[in-house]
N, C-alpha and C. Protein backbone atom coordinates (compact mmCIF):
# COMPACT_ATOMS: atom_id res chain seq x y z
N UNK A 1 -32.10 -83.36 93.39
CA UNK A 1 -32.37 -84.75 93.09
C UNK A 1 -33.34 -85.33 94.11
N UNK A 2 -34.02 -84.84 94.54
CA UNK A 2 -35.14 -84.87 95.42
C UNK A 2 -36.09 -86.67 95.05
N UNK A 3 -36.23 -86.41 93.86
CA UNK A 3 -37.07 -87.78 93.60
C UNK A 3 -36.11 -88.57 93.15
N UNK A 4 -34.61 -88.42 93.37
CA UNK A 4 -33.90 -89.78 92.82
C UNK A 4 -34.14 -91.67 93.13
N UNK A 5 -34.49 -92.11 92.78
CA UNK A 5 -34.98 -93.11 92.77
C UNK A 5 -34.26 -94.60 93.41
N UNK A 6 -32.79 -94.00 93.48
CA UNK A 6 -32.05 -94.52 94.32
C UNK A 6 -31.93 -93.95 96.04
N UNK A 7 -33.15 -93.69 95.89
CA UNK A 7 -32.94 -92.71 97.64
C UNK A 7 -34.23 -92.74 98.17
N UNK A 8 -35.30 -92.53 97.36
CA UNK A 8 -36.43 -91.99 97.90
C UNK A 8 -37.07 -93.18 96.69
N UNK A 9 -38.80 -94.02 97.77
CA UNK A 9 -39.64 -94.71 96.83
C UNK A 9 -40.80 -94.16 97.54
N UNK A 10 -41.54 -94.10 97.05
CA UNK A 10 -43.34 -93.17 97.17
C UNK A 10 -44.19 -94.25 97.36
N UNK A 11 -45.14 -94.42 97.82
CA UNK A 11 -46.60 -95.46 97.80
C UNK A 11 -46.82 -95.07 96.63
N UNK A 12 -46.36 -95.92 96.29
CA UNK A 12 -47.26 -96.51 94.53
C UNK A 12 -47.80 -97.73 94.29
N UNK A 13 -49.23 -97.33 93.97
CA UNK A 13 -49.95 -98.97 93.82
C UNK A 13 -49.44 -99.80 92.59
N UNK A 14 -48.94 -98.79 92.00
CA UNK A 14 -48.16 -100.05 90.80
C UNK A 14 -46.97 -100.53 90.77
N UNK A 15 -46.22 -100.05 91.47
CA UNK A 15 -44.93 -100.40 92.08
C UNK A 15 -45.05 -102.09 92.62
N UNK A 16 -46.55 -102.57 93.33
CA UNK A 16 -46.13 -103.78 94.04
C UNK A 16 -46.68 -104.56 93.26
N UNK A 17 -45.99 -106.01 93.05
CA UNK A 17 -46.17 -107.24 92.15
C UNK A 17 -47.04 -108.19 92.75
N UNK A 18 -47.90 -108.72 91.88
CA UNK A 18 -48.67 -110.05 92.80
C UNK A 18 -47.50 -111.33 92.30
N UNK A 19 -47.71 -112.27 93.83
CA UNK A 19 -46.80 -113.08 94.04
C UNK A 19 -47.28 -114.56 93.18
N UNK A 20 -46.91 -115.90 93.92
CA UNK A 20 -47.44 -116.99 93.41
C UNK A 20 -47.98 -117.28 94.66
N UNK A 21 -48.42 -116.57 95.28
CA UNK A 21 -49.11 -116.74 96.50
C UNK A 21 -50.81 -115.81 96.42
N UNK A 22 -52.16 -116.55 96.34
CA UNK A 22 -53.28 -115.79 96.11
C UNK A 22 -53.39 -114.30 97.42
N UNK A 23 -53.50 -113.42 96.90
CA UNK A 23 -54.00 -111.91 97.64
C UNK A 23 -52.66 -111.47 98.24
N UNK A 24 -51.14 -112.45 97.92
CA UNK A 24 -50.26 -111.55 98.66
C UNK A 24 -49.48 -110.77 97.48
N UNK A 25 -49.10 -109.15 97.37
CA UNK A 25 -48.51 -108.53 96.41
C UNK A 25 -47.32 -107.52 97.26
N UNK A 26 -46.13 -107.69 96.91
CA UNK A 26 -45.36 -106.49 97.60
C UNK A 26 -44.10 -105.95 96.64
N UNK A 27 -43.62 -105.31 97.43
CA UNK A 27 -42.76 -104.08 96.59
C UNK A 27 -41.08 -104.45 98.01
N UNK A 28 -40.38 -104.57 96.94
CA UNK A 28 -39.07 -104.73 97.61
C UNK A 28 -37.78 -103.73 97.26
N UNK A 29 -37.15 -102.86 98.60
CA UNK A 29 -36.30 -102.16 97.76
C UNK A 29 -35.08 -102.63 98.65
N UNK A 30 -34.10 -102.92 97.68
CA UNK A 30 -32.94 -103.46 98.72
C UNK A 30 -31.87 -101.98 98.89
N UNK A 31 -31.09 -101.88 100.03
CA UNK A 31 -30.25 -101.09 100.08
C UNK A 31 -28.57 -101.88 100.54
N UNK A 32 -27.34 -101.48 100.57
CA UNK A 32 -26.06 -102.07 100.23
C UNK A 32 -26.36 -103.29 101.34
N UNK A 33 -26.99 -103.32 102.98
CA UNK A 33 -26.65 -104.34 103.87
C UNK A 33 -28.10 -104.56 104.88
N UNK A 34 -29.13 -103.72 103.81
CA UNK A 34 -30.52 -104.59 104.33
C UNK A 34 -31.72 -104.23 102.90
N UNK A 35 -32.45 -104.95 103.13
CA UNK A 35 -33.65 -104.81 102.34
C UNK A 35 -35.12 -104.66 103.28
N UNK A 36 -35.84 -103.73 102.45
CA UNK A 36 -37.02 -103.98 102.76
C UNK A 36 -38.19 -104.71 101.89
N UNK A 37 -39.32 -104.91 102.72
CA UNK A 37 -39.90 -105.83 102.08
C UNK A 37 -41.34 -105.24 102.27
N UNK A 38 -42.21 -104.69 101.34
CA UNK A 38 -43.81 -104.07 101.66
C UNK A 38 -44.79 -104.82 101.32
N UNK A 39 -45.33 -105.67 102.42
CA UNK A 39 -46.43 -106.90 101.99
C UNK A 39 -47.91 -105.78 102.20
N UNK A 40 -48.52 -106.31 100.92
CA UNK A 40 -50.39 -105.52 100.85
C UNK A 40 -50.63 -107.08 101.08
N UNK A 41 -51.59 -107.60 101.73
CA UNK A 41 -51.81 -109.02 101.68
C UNK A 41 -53.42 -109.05 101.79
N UNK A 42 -54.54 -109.72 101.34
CA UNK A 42 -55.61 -109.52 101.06
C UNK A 42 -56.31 -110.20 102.46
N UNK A 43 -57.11 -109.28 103.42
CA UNK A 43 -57.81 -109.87 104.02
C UNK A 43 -58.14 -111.67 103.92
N UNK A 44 -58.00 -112.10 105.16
CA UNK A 44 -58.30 -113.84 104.88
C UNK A 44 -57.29 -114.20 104.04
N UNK A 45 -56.19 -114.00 103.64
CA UNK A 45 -55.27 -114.59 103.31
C UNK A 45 -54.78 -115.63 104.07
N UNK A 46 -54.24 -116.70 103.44
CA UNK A 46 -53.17 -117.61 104.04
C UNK A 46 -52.13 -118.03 103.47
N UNK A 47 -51.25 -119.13 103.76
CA UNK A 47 -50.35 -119.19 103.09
C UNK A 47 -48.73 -119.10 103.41
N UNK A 48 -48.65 -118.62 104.83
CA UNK A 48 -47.23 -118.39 104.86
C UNK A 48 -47.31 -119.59 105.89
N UNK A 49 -46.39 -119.99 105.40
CA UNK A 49 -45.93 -121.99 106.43
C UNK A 49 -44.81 -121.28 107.42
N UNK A 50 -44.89 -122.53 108.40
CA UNK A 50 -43.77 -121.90 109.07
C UNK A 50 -42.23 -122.35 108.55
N UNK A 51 -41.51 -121.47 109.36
CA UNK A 51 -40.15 -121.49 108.36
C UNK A 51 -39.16 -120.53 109.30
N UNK A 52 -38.37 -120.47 109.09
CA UNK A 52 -37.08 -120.18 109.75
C UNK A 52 -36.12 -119.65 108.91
N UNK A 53 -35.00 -118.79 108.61
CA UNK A 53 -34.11 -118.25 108.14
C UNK A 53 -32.68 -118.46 108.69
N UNK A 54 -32.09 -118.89 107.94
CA UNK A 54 -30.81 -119.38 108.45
C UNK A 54 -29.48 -118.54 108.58
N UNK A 55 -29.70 -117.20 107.34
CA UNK A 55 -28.79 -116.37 107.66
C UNK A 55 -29.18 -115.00 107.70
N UNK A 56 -30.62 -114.99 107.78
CA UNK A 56 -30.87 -113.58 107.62
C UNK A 56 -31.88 -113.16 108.78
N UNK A 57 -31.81 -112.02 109.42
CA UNK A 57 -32.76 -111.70 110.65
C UNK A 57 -33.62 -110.83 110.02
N UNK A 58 -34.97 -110.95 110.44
CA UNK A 58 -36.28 -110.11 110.34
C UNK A 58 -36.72 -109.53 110.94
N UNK A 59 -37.13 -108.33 110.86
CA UNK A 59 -37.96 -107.15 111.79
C UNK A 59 -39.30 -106.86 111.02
N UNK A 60 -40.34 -106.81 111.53
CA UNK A 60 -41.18 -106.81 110.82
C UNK A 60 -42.45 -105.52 111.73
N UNK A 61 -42.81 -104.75 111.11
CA UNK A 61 -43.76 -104.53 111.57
C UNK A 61 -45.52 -103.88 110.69
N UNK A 62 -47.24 -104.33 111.80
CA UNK A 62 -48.08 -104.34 110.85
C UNK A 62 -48.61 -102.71 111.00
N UNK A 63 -49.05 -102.28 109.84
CA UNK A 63 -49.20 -101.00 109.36
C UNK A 63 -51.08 -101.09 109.31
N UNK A 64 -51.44 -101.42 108.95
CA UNK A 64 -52.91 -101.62 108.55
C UNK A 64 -53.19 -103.68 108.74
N UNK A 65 -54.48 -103.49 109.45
CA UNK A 65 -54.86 -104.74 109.69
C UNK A 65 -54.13 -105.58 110.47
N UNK A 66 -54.47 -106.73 110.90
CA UNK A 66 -53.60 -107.79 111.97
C UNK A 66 -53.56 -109.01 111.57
N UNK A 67 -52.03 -109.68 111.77
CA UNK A 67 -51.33 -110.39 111.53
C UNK A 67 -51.78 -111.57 112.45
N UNK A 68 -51.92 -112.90 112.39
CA UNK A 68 -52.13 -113.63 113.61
C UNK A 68 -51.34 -114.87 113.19
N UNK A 69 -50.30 -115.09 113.79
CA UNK A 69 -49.11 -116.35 113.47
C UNK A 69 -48.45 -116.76 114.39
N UNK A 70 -47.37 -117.96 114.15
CA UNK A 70 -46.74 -118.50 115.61
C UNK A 70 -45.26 -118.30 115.45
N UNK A 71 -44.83 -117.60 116.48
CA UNK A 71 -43.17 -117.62 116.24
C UNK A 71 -42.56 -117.93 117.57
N UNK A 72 -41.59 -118.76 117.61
CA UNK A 72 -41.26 -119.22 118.40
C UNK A 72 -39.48 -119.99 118.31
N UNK A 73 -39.10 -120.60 119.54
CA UNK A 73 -37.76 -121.32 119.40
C UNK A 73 -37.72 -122.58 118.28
N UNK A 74 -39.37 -123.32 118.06
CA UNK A 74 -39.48 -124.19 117.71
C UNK A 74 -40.76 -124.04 116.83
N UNK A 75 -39.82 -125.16 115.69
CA UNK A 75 -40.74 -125.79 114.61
C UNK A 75 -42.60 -126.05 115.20
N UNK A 76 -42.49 -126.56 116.43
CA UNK A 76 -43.76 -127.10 116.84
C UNK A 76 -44.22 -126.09 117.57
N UNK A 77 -43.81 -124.70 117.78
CA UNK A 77 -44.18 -123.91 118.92
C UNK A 77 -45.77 -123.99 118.46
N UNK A 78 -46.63 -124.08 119.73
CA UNK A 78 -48.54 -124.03 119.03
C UNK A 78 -49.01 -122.57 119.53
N UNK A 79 -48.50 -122.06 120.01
CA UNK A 79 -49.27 -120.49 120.97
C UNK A 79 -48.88 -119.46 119.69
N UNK A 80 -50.66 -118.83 119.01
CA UNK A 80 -50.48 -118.17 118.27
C UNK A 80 -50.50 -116.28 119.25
N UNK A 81 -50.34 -115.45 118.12
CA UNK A 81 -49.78 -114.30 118.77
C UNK A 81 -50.35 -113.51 117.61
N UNK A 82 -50.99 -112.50 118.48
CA UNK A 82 -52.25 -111.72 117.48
C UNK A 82 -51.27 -110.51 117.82
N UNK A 83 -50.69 -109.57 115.97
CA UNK A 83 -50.18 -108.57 116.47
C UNK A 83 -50.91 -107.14 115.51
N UNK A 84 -51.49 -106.44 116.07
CA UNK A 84 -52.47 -105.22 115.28
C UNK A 84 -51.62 -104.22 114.86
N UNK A 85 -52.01 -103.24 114.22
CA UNK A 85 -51.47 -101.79 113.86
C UNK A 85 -50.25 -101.19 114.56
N UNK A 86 -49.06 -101.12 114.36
CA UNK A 86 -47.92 -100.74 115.36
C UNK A 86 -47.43 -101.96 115.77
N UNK A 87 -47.79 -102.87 116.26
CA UNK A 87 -47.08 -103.74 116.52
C UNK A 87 -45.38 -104.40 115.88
N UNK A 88 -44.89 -104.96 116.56
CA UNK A 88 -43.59 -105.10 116.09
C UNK A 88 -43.19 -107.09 116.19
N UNK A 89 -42.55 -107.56 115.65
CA UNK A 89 -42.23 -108.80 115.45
C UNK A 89 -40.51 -108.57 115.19
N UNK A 90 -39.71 -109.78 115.68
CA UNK A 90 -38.29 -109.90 115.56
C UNK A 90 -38.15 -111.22 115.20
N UNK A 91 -38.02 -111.72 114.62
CA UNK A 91 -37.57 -112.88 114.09
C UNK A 91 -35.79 -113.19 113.63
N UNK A 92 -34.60 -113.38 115.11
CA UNK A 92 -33.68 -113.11 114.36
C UNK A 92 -33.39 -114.90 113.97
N UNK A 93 -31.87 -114.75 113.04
CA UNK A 93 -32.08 -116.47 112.76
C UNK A 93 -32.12 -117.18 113.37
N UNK A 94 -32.53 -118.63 112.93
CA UNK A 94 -33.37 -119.90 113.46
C UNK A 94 -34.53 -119.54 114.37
N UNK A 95 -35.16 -118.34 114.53
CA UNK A 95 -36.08 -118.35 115.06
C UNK A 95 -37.75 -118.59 113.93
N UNK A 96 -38.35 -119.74 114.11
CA UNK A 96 -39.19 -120.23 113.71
C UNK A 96 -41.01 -119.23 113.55
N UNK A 97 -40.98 -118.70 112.72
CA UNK A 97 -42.35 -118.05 112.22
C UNK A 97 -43.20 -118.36 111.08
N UNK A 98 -44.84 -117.87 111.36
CA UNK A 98 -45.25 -118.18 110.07
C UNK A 98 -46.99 -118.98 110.57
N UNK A 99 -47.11 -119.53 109.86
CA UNK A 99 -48.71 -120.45 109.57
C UNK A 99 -49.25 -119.36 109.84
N UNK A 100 -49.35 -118.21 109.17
CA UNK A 100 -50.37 -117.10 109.47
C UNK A 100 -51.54 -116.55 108.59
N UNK A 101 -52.35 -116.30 109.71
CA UNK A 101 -53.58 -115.73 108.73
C UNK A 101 -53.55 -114.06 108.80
N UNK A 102 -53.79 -113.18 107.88
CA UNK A 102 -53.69 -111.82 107.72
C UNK A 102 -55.30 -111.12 107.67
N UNK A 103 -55.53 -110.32 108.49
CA UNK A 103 -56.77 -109.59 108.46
C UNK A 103 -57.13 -108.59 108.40
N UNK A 104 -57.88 -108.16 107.26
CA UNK A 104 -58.00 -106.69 106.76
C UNK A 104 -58.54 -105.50 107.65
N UNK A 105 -58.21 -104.56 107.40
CA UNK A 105 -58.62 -103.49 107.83
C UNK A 105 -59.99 -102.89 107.33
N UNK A 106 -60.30 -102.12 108.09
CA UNK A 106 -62.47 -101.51 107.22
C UNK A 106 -61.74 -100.74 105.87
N UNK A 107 -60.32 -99.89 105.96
CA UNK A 107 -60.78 -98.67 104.75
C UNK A 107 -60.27 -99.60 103.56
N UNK A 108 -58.74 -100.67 103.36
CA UNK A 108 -58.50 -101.03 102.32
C UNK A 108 -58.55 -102.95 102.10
N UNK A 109 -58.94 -103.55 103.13
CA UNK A 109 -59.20 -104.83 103.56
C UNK A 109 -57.90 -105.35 103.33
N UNK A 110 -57.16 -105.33 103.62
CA UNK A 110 -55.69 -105.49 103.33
C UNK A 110 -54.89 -105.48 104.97
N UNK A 111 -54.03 -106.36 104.84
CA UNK A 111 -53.36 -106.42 105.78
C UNK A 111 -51.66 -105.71 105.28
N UNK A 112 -51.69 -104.50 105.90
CA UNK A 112 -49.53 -103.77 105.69
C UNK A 112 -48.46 -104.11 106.41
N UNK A 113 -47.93 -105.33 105.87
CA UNK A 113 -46.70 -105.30 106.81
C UNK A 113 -45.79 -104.59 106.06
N UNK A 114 -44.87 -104.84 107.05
CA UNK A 114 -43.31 -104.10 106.61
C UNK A 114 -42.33 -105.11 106.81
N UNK A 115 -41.48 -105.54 106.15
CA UNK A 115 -40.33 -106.23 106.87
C UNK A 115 -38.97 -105.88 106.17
N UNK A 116 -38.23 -105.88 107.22
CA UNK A 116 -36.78 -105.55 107.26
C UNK A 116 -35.90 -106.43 107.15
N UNK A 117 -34.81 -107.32 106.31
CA UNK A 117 -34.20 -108.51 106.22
C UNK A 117 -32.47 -107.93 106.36
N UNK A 118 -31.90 -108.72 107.29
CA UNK A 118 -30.33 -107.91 107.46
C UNK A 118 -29.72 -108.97 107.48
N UNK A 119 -29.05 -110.01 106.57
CA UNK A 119 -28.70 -109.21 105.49
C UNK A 119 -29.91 -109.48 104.63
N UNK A 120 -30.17 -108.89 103.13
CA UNK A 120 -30.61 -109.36 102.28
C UNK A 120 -30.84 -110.43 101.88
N UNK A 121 -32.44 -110.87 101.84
CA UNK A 121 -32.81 -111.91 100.85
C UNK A 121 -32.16 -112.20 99.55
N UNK A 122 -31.62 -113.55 98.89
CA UNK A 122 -30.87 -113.32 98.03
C UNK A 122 -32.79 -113.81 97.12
N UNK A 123 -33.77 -114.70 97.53
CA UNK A 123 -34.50 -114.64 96.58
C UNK A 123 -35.64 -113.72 96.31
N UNK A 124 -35.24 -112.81 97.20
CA UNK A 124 -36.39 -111.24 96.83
C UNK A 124 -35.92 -110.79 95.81
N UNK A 125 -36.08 -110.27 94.79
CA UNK A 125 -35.60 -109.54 94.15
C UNK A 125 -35.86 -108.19 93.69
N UNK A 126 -35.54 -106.96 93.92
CA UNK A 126 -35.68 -105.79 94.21
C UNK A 126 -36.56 -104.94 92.93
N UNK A 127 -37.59 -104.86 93.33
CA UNK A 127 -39.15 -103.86 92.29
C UNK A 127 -39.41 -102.88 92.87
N UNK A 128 -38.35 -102.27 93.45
CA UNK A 128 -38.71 -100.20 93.40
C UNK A 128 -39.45 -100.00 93.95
């Protein structure tokens, strides 16, 4: 059962959904007490406000292209934080992230995050 589909998901470009957000599309697979979350986000994107999570902690990290946003104790934090390829982000709750701009890479102009939600997003809803 090698490709069971409850175990194992592959990079598939059709697997990820475009959002109601312009150039951001991702693929969500939840498991019993975390989910992941695979953002392709289009060079020069914007769009994510800042915001905070009240019961769920985030790990996030960028795969292709760099992320540049503010996270902080506070709603007003102003010191943005440029994070490239490998980089890692923690956002656990009430910690305040976001107003970010995403910047592509030369081979797919796309910015790859990853993010990790423990517990589960209840409004992600899980697309394989």
């Amino acid at each position: 059962m090698k490709d069971d589909p409850r175990y194992v998901y592959f990079l598939d470009d059709n697997a990820f959904e475009e959002t109601d957000r312009p150039g951001f599309r991702r693929r969500v697979v939840n498991g019993e007490q975390m989910q992941l979350c695979f953002w392709r986000i289009d060079g020069g994107a914007v769009g994510s406000f800042i915001h905070q999570h009240a019961e769920t902690e985030q790990l996030g990290i960028v795969f292709r292209g760099m992320l540049d946003f503010r996270i902080g104790d506070s709603e007003d934090t102003e010191g943005r934080t440029l994070l490239e390829r490998g980089d890692v982000y923690i956002a656990n709750r009430g910690v305040w992230h976001g107003d970010s701009t995403f910047h592509g890479d030369d081979e797919y102009g796309e910015c790859w995050i990853m993010d990790v939600f423990v517990p589960p997003r209840s409004d992600l809803k899980p697309t394989g």
